[in-house]
N, C-alpha and C. Protein backbone atom coordinates (compact mmCIF):
# COMPACT_ATOMS: atom_id res chain seq x y z
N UNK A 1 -46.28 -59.63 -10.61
CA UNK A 1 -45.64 -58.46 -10.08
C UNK A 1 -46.11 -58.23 -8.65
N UNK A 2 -45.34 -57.42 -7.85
CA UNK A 2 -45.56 -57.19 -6.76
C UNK A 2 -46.83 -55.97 -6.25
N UNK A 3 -47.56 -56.44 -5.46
CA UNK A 3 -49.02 -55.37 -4.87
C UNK A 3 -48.12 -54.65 -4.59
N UNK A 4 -48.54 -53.12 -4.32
CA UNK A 4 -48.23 -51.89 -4.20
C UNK A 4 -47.52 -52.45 -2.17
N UNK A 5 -47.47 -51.60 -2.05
CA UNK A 5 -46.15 -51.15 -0.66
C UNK A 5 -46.15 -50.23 -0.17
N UNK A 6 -46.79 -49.73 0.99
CA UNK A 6 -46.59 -48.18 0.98
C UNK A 6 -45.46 -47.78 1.81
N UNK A 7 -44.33 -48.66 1.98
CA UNK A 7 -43.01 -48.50 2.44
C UNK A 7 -42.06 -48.62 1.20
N UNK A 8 -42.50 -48.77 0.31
CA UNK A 8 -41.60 -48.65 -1.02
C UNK A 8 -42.16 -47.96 -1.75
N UNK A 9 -40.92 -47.27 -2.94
CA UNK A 9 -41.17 -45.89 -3.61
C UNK A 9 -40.96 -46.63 -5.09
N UNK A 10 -42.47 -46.55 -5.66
CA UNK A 10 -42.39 -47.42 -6.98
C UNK A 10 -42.44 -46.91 -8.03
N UNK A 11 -42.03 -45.32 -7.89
CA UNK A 11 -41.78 -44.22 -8.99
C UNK A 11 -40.50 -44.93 -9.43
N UNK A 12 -39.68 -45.12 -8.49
CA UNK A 12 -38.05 -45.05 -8.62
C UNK A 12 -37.82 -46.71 -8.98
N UNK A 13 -37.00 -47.08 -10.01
CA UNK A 13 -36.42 -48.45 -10.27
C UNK A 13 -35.79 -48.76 -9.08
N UNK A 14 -35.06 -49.78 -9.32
CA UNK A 14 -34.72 -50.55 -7.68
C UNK A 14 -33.64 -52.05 -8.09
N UNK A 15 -32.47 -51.60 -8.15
CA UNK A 15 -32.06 -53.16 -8.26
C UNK A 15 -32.10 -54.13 -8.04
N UNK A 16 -32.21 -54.16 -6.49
CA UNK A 16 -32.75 -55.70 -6.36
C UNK A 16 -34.16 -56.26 -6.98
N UNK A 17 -35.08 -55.51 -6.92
CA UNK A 17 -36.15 -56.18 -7.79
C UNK A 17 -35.74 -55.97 -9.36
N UNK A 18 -34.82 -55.23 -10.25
CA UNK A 18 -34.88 -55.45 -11.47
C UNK A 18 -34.20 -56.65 -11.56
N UNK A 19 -33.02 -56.89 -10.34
CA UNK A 19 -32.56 -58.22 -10.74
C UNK A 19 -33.83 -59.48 -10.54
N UNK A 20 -34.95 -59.15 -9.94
CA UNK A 20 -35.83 -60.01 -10.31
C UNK A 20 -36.86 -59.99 -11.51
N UNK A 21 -36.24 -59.53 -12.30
CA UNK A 21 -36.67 -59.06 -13.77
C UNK A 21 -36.53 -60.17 -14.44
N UNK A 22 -35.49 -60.87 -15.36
CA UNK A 22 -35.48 -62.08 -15.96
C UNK A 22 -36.37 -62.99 -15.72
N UNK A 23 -36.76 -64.05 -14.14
CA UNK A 23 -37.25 -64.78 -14.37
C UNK A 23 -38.62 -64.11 -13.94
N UNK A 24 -39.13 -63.09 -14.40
CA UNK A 24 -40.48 -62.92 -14.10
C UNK A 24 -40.71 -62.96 -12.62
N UNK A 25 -40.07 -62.48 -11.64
CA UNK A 25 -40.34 -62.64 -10.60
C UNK A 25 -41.48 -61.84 -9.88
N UNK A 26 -41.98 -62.06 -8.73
CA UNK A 26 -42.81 -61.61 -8.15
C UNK A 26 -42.79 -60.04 -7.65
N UNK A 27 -41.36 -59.98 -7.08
CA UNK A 27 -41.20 -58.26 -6.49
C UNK A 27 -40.53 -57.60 -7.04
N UNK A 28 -41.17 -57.37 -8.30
CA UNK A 28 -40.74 -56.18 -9.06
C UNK A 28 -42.29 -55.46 -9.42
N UNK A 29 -41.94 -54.05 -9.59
CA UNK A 29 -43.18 -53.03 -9.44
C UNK A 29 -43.02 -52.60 -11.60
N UNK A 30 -43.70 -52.07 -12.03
CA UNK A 30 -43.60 -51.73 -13.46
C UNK A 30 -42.81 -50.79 -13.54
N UNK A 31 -42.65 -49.90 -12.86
CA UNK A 31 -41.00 -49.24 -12.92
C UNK A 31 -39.58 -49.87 -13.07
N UNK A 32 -39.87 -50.89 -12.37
CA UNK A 32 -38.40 -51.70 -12.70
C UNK A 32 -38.89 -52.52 -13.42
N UNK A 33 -39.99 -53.16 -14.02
CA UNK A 33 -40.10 -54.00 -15.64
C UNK A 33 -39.62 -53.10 -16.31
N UNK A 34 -40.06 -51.61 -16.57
CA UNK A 34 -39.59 -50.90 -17.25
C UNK A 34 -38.17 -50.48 -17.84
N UNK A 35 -37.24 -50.55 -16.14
CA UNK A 35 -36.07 -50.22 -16.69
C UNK A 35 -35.75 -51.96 -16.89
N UNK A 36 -36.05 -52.94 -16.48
CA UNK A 36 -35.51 -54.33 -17.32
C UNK A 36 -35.93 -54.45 -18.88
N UNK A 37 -36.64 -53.96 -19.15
CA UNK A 37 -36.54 -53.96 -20.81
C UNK A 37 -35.82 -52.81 -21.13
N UNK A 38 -35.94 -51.44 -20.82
CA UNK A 38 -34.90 -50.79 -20.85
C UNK A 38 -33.16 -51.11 -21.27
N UNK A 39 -32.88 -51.73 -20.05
CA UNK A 39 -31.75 -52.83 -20.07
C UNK A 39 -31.57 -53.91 -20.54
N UNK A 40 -32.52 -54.87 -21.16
CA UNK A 40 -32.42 -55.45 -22.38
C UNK A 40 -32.45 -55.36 -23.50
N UNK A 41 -32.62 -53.66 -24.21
CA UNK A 41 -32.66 -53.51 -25.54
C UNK A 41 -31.25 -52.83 -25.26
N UNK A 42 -30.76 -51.99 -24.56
CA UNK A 42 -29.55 -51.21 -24.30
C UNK A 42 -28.43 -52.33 -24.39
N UNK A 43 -28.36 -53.63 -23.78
CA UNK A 43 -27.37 -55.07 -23.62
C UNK A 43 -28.29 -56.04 -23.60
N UNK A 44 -28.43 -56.51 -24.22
CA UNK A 44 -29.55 -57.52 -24.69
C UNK A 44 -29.01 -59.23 -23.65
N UNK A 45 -27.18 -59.65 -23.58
CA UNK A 45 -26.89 -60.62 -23.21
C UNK A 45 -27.01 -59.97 -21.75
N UNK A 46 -27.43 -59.00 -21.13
CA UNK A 46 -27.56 -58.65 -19.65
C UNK A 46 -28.64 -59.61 -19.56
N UNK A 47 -29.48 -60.16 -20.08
CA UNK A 47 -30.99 -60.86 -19.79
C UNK A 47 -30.06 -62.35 -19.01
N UNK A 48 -29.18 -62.99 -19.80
CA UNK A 48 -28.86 -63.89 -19.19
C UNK A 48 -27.77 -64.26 -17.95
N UNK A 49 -27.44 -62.74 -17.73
CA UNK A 49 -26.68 -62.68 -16.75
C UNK A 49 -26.90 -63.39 -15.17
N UNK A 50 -27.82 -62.60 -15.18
CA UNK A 50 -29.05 -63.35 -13.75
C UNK A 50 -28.98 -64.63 -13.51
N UNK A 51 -29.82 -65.14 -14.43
CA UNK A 51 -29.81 -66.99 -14.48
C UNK A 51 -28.50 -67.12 -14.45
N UNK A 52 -27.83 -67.02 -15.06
CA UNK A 52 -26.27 -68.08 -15.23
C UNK A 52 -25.48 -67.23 -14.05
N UNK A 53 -26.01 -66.30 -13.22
CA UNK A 53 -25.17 -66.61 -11.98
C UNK A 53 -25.57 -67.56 -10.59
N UNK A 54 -27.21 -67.55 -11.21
CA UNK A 54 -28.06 -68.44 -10.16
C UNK A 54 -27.71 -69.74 -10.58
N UNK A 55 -27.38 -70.12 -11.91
CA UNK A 55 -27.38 -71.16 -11.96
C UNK A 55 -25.75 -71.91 -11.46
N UNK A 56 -24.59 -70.91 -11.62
CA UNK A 56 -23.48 -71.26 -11.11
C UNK A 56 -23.72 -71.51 -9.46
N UNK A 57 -24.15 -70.72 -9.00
CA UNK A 57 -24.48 -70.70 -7.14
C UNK A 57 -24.91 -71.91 -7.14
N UNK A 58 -25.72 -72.50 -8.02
CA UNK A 58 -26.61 -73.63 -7.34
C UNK A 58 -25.82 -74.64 -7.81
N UNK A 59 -24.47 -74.49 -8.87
CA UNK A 59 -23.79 -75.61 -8.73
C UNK A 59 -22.55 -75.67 -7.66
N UNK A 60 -22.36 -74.58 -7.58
CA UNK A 60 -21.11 -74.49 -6.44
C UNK A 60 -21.55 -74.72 -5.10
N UNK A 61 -22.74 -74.79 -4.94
CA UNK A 61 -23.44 -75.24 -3.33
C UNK A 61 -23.58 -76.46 -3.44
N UNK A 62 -24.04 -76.93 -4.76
CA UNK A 62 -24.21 -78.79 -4.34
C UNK A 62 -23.19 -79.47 -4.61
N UNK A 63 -22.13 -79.13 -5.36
CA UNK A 63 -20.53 -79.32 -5.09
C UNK A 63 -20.24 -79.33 -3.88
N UNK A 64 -20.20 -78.33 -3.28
CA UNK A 64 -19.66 -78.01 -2.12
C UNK A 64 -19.89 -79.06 -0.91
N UNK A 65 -21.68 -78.93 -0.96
CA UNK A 65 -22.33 -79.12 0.38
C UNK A 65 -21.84 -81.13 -0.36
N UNK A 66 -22.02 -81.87 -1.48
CA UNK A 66 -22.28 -83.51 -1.56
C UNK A 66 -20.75 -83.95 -1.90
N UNK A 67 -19.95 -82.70 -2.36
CA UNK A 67 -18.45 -83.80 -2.72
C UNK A 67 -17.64 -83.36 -1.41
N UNK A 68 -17.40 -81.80 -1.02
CA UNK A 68 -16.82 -81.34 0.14
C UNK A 68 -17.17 -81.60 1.41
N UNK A 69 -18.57 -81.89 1.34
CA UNK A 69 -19.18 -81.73 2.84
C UNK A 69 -19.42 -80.75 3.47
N UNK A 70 -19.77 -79.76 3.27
CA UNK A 70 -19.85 -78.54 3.96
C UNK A 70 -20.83 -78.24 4.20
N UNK A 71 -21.22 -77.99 5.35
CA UNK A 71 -22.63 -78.03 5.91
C UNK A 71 -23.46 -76.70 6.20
N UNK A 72 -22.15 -75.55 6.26
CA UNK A 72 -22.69 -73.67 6.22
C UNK A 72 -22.06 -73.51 5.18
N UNK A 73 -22.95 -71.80 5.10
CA UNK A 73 -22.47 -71.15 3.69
C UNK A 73 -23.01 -69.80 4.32
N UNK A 74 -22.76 -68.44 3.88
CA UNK A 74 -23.03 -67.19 3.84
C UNK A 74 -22.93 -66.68 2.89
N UNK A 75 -24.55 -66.40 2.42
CA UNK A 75 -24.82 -65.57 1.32
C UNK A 75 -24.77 -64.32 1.71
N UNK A 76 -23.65 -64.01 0.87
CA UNK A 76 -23.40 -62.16 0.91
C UNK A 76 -24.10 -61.72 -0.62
N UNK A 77 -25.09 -60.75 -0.35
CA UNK A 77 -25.39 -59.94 -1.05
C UNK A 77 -26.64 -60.65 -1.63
N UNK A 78 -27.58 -61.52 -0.86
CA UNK A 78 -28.77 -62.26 -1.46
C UNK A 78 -29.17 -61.74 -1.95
N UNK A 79 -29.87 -60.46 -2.06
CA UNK A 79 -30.75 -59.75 -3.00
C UNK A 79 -32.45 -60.52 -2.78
N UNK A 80 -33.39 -60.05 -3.34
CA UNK A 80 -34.47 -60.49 -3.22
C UNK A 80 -34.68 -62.14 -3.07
N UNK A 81 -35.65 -62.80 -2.43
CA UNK A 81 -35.95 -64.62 -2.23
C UNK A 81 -36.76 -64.52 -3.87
N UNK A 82 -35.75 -65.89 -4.72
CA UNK A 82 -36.25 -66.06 -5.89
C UNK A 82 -36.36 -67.70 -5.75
N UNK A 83 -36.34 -68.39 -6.94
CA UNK A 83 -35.95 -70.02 -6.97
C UNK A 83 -34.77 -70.54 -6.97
N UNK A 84 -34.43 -71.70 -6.26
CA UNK A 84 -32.94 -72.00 -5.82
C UNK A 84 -32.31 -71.49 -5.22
N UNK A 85 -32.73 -71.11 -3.69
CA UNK A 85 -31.71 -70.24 -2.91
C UNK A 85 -30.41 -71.12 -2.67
N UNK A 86 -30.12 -70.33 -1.92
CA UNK A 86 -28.58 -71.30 -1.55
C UNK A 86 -29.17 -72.23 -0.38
N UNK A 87 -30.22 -72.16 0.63
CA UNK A 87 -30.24 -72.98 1.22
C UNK A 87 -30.77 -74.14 0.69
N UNK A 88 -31.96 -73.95 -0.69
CA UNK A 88 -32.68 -75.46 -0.95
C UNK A 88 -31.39 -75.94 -2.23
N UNK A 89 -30.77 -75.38 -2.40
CA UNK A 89 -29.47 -76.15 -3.30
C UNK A 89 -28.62 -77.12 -2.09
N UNK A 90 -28.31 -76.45 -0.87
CA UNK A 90 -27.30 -77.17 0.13
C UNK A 90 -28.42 -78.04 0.57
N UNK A 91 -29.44 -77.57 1.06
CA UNK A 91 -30.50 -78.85 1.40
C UNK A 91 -30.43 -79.84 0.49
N UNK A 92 -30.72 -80.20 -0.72
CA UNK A 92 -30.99 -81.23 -1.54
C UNK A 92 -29.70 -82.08 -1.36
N UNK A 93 -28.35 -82.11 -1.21
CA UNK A 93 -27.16 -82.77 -0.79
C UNK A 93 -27.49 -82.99 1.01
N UNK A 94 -27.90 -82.12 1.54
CA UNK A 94 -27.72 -82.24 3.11
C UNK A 94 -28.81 -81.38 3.49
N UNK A 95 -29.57 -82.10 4.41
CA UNK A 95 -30.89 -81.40 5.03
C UNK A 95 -30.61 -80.39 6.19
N UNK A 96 -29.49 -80.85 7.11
CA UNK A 96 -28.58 -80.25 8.49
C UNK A 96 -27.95 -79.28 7.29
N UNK A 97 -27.96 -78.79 6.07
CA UNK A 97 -27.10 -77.67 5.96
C UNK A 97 -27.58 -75.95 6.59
N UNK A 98 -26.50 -75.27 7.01
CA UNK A 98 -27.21 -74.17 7.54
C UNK A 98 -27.00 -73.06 6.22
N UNK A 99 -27.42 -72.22 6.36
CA UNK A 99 -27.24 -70.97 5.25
C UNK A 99 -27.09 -69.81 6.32
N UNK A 100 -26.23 -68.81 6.49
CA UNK A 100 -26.60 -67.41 6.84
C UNK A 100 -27.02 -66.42 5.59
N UNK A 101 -27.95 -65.81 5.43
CA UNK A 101 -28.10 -64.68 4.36
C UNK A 101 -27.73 -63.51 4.68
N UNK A 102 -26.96 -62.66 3.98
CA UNK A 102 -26.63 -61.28 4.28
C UNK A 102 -27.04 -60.11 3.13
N UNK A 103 -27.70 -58.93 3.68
CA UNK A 103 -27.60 -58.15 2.70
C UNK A 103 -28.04 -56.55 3.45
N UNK A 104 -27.63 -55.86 3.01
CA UNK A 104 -27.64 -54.11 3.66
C UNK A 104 -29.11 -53.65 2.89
N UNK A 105 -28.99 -53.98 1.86
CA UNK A 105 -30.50 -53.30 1.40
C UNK A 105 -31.56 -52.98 1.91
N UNK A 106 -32.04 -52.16 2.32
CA UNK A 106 -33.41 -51.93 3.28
C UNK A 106 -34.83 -52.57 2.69
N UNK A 107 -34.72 -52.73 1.41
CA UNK A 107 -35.97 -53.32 0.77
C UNK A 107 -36.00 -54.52 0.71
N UNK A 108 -34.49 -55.17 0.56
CA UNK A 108 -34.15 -56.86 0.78
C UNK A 108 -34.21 -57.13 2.04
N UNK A 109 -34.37 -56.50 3.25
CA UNK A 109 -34.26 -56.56 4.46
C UNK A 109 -35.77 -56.45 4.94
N UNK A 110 -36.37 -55.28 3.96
CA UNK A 110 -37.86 -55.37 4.66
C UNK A 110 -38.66 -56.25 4.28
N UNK A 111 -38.11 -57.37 2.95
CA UNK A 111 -38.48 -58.01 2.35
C UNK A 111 -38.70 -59.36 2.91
N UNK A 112 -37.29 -59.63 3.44
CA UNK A 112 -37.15 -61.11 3.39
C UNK A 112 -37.00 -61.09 5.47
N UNK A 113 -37.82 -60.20 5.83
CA UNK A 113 -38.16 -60.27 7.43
C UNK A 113 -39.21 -61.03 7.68
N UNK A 114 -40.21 -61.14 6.90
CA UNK A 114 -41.49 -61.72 7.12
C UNK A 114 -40.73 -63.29 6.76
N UNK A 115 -39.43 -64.04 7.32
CA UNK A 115 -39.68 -64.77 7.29
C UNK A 115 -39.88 -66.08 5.69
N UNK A 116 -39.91 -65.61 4.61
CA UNK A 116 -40.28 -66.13 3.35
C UNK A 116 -38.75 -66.59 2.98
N UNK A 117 -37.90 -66.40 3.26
CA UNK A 117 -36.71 -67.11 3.23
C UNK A 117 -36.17 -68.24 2.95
């Protein structure tokens, strides 16, 4: 789980880190473990939602980037840096692939500034 923040409010759940709830990810605070089990006893198949959209992304990028050729992509709506971004999926077909990431979130933004991308 993620060390405390004193630019983030860890009373309050937070979607982008509950969506880092499933695979055990790093930046989620126990407020949002909380509401992810919450939300897994309430819809239990919500647990696999996550993965099987990461796991579609990471086939539609190496489709893309090794049968199409396509060398950019723009991730709208990245949400927190987990495993398999879109850039190391287009990398593994093509090293020259570029990625833009996009997202409005101020916590995904204050997040993924340092660079960890």
């Amino acid at each position: 789980m993620s060390t405390p923040d004193s630019n983030v409010d860890q009373t309050v759940p937070h979607a982008a880190r509950i969506r880092d709830y499933p695979p055990d990810g790093e930046d989620r605070h126990e407020v949002d473990h909380q509401a992810g089990d919450d939300l897994q006893q309430a819809v239990p198949e919500l647990v696999d939602v996550a993965p099987a959209a990461r796991h579609f992304i990471s086939r539609a990028v190496r489709c893309l980037t090794h049968n199409r050729h396509l060398d950019q992509f723009i991730d709208i709506g990245t949400g927190l840096p987990t495993t398999n971004n879109t850039h190391q999926n287009a990398h593994r077909a093509n090293a020259a692939a570029r990625v833009l990431y996009f997202d409005g979130d101020p916590q995904v933004i204050a997040r993924t500034q340092g660079g960890r991308r």
